[in-house]
Protein backbone atom coordinates (compact mmCIF):
# COMPACT_ATOMS: atom_id res chain seq x y z
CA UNK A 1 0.00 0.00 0.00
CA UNK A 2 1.30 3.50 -0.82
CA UNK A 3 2.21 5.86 1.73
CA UNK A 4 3.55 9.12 -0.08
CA UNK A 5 4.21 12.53 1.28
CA UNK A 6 0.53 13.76 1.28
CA UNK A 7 -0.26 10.87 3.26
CA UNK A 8 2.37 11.18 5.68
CA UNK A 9 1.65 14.86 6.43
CA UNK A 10 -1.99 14.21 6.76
CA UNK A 11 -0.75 11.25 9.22
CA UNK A 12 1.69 13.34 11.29
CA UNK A 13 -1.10 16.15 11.24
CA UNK A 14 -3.44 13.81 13.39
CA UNK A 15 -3.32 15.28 17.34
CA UNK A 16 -5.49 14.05 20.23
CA UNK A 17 -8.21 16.05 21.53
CA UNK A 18 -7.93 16.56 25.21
CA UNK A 19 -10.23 19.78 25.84
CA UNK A 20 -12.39 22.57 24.62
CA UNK A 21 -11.26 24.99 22.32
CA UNK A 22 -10.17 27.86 24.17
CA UNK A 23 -12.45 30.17 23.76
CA UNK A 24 -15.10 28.09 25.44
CA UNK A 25 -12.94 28.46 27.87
CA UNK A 26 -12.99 32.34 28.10
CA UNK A 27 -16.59 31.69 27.14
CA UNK A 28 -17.22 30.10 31.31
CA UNK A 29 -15.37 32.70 32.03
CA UNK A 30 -16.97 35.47 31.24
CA UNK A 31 -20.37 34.28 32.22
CA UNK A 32 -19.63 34.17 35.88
CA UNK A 33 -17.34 37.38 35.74
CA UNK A 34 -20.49 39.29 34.55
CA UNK A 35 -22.79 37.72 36.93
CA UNK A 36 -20.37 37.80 40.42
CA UNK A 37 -19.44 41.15 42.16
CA UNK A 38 -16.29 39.08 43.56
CA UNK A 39 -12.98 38.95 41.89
CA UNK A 40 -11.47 36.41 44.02
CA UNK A 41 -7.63 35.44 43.84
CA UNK A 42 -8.29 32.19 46.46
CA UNK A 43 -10.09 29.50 44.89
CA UNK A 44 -11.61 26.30 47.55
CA UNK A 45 -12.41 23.15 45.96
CA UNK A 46 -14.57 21.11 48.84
CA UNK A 47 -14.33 17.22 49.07
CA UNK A 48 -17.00 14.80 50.09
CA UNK A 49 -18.77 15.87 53.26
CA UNK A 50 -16.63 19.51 53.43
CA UNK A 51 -19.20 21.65 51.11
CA UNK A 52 -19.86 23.89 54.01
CA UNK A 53 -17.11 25.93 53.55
CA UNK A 54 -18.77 27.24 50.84
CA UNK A 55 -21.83 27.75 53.29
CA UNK A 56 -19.57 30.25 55.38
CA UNK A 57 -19.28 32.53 52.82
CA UNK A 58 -20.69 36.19 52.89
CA UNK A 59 -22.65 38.18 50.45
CA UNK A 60 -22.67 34.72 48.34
CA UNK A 61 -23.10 34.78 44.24
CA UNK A 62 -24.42 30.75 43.84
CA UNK A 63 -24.44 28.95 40.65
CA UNK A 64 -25.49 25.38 40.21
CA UNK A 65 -23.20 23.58 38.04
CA UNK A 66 -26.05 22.56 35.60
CA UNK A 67 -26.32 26.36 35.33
CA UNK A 68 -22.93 27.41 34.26
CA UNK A 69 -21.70 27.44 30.00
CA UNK A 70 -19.54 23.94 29.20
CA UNK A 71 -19.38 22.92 33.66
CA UNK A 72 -19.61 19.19 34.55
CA UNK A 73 -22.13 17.97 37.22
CA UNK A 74 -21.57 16.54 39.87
CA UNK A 75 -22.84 13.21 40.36
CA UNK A 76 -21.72 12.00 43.89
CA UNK A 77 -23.19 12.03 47.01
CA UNK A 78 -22.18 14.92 49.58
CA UNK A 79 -21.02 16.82 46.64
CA UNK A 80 -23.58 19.54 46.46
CA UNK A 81 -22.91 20.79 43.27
CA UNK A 82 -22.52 24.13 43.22
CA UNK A 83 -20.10 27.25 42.89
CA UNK A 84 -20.14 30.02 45.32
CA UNK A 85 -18.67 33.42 45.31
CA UNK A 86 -18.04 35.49 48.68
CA UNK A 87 -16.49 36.67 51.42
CA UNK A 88 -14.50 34.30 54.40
CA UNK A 89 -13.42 34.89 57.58
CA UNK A 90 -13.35 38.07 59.78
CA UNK A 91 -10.97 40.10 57.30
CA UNK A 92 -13.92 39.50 54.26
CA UNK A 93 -11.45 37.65 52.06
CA UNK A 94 -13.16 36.96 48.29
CA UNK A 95 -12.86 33.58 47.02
CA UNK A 96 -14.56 31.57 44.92
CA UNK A 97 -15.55 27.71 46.51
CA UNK A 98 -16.38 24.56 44.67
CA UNK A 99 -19.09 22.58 46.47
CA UNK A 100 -18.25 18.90 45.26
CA UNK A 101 -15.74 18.52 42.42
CA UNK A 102 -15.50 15.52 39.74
CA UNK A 103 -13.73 12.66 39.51
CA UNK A 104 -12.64 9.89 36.78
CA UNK A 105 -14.84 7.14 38.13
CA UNK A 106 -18.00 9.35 37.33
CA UNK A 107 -16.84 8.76 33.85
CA UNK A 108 -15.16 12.12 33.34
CA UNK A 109 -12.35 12.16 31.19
CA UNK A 110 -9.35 14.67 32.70
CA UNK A 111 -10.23 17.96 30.99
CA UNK A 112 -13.66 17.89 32.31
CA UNK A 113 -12.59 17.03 35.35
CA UNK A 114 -9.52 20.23 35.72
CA UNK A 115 -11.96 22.39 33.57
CA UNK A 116 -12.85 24.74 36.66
CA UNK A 117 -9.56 24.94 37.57
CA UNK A 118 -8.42 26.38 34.35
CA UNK A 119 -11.71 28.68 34.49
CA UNK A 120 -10.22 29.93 38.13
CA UNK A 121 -7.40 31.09 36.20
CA UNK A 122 -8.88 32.93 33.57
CA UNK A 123 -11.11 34.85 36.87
CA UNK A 124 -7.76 35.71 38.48
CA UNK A 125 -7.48 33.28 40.89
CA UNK A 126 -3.62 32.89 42.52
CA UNK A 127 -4.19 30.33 44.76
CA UNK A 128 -5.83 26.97 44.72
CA UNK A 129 -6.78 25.72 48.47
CA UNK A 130 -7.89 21.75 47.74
CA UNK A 131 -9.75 19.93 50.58
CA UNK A 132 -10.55 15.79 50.21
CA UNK A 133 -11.69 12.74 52.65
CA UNK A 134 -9.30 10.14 52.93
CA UNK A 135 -8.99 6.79 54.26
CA UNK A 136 -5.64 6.95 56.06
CA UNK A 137 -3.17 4.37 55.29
CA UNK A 138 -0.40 5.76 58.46
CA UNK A 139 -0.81 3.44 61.76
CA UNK A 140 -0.18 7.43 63.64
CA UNK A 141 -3.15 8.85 61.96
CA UNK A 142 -6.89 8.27 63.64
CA UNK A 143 -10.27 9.14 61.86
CA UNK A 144 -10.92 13.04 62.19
CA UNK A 145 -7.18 13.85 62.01
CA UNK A 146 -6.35 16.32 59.14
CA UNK A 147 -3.72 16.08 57.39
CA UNK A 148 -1.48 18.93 55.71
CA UNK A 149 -0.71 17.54 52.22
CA UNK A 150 3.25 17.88 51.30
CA UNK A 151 3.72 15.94 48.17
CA UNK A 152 1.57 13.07 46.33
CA UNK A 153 2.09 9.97 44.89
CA UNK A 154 -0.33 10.08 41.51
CA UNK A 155 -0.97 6.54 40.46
CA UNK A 156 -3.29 7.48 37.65
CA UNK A 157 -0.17 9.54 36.19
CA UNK A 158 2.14 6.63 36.21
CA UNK A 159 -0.54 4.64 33.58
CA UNK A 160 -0.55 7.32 31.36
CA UNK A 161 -3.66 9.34 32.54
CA UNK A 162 -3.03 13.30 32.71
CA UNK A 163 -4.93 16.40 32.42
CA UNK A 164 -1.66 17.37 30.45
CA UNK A 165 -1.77 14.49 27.69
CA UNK A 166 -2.23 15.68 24.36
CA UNK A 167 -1.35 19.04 22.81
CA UNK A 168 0.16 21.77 24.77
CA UNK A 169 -1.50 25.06 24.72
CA UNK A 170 0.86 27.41 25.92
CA UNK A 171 -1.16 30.24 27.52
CA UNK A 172 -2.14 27.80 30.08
CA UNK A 173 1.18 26.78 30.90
CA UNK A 174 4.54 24.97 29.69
CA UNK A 175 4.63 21.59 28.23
CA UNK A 176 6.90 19.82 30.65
CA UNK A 177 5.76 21.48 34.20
CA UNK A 178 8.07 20.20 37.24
CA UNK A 179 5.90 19.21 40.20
CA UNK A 180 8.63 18.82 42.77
CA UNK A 181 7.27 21.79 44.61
CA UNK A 182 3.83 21.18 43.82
CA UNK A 183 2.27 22.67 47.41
CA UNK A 184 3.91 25.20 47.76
CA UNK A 185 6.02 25.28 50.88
CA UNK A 186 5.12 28.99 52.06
CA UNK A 187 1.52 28.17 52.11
CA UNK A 188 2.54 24.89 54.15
CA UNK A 189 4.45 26.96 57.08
CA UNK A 190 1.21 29.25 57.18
CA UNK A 191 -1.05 26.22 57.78
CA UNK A 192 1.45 24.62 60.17
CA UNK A 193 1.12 28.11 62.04
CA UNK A 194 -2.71 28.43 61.52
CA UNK A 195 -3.15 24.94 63.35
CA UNK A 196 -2.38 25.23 66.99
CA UNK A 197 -4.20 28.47 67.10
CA UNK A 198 -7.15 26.50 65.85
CA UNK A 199 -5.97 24.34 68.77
CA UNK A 200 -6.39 21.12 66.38
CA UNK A 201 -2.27 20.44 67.18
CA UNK A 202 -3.73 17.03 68.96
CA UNK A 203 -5.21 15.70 65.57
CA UNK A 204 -2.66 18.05 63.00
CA UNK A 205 -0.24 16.40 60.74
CA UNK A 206 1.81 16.48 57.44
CA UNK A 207 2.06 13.45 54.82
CA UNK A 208 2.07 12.06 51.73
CA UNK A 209 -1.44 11.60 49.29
CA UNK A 210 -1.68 8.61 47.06
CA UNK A 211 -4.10 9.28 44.54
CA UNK A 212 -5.70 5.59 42.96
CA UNK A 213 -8.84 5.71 40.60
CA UNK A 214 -11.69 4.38 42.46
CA UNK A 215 -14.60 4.10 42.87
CA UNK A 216 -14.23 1.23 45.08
CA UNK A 217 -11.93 1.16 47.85
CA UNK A 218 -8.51 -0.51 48.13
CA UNK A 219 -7.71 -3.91 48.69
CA UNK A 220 -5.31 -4.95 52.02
CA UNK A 221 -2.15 -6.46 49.91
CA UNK A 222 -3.05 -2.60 47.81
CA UNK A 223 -3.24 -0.75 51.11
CA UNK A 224 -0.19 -2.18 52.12
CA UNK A 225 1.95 -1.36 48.77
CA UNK A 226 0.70 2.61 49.07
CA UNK A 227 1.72 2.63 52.94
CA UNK A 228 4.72 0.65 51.72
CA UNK A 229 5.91 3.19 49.05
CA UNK A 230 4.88 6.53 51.44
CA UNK A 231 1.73 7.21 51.29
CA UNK A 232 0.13 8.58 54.34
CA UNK A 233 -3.19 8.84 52.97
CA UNK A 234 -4.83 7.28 49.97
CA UNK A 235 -8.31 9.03 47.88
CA UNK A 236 -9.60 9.34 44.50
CA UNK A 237 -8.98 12.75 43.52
CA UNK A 238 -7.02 16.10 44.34
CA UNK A 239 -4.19 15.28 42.21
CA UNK A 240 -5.26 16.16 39.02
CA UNK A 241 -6.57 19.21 39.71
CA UNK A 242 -3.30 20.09 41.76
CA UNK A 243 -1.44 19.82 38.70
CA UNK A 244 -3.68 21.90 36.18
CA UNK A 245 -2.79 24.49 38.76
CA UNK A 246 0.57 24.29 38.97
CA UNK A 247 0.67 24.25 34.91
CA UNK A 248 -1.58 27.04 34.98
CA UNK A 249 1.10 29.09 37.79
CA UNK A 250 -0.97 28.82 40.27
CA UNK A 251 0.33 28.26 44.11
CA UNK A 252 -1.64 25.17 45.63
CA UNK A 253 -2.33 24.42 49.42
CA UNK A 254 -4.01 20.98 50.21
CA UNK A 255 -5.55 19.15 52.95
CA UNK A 256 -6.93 15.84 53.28
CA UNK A 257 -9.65 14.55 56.35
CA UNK A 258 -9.04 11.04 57.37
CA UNK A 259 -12.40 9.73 57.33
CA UNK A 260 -11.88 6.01 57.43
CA UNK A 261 -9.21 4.37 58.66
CA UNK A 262 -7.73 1.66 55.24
CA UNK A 263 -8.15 -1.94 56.38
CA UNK A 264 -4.59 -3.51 56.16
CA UNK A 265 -5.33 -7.13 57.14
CA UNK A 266 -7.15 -9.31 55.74
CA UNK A 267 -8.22 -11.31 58.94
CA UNK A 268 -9.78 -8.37 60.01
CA UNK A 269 -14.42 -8.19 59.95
CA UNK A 270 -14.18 -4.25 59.43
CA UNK A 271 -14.90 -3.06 55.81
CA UNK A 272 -15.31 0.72 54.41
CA UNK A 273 -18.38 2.80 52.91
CA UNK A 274 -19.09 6.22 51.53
CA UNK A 275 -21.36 6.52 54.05
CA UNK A 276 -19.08 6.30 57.08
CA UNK A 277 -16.81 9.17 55.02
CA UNK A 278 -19.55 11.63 55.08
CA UNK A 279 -20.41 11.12 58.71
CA UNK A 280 -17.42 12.31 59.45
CA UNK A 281 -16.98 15.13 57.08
CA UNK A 282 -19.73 16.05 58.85
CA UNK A 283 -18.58 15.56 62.44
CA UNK A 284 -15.09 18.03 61.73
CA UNK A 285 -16.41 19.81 59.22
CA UNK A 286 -16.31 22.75 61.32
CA UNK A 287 -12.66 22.19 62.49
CA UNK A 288 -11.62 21.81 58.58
CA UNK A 289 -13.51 25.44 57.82
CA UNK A 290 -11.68 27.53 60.54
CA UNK A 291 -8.44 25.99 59.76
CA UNK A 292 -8.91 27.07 56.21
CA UNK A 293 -10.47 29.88 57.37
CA UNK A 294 -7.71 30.76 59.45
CA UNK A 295 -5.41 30.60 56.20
CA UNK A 296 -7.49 32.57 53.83
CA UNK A 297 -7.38 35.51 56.96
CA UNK A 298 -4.01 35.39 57.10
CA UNK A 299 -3.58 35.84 53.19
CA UNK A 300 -5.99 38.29 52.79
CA UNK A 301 -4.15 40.21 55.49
């Protein structure tokens, strides 16, 4: 069969698609920057059970997902769906807070999942707070301990699976982005300072995230190969949208809730649910806000 030089150019020509053009892009944009009185440089993105930081906002401008040009939905439960601009904290700090965020196992490929991330960006947005419920994989850690995220272990990345993959678009960001300082260690030594003035020093500590795709939880011989290689903590999400926002130049601070303790033995009659992860979101959801809240002051100030 033939293969001349027409056919070879129209071959090389051939890129993956791996987002929206970016104009729909500026299009999201725009329709929230018209319809918001906030121009926030802090953006929160709330994990399962943790939405109501967004409910401590002041003078709040609410949009359901479903309402918003090109968003995804939401689709799991304690995720409320919804995006909420306002005020935090006793200083009045604007920031913009994601009430439930999207994941692969919803069936969301990467760029619909990092999409608000990259809209947060295009609003102005400096810094990226991310929040997430965890099962925790350290024997030191208990359920309701939070954990200060320092680096991540991003399984999904080592099979291939990016927000990056495919064609660079250089007015997000550079093509090769390092990620050895991924959370950024200035917003770290404010959180580890925020802490014991929340008084949460008793349940405070700082570790290692292994991200794994879900939806179901981990296996023990699994559990024990994350804890084995350094993770602290193990969830199904965060990670992407931590490095969207370090290719966009944003600075990222992240904390994870330990929700369920990961069953390492196989002897053992325990077993894990979604449910038990959202009872205690709920339970320290209120310790999780005023340490964030406590960060947020501190920037704004």
């Amino acid at each position: 069969m033939m293969n001349g030089p027409a056919e070879r150019k129209e071959e090389a020509s051939v890129v993956p698609v791996n987002s929206l053009p970016f104009d729909e892009y500026v299009r999201t944009a725009n329709f929230l920057r018209e319809k918001t009185r906030h121009r926030p440089k802090i953006a929160i993105i709330a994990g399962s059970g943790l939405g109501g930081l967004g409910n401590a906002l002041e003078q709040t401008d609410i949009f359901d997902y479903h309402d918003i040009p090109n968003f995804p939905v939401s689709t799991v439960v304690g995720h409320a769906g919804r995006l909420a601009f306002g005020l935090l904290g006793p200083t009045q700090v604007p920031v913009v807070c994601m009430q439930g965020r999207f994941h692969a196992y919803e069936g969301y490929p990467q760029w619909k999942i990092t999409f608000p991330v990259r809209i947060f960006k295009l609003l102005g947005v400096e810094i990226l707070i991310v929040t997430n419920a965890v099962g925790g994989l350290n024997p030191e850690y208990h359920v309701g301990d939070i954990m200060l995220i320092k680096d991540h272990i991003n399984f999904a990345g080592f099979a291939g699976v990016s927000a990056l993959c495919g064609v660079n678009d250089e007015r997000w960001g550079p093509r090769f982005p390092p990620m050895n300082d991924a959370y950024d260690k200035g917003l770290r030594a404010l959180a580890r300072q925020t802490a014991p003035e929340c008084q949460f020093q008793d349940f405070f500590h700082e570790g290692t995230y292994a991200m794994v795709g879900g939806p179901m939880f981990e296996t023990c011989a699994e559990a024990r190969m994350l804890r084995s290689v350094g993770g602290d903590v193990v969830g199904m999400s965060t990670v992407s949208e931590v490095i969207t926002a370090r290719h966009c130049g944003m600075k990222v601070l992240g904390f994870s809730l330990i929700t369920n303790v990961v069953i390492q033995d196989e002897t053992s009659d325990d077993t894990a649910n979604h449910q038990e992860v959202l009872q205690v979101g709920i339970h320290r959801a209120k310790a999780m806000q005023d340490l964030v809240s406590g960060v947020v002051t501190k920037l704004g100030s």
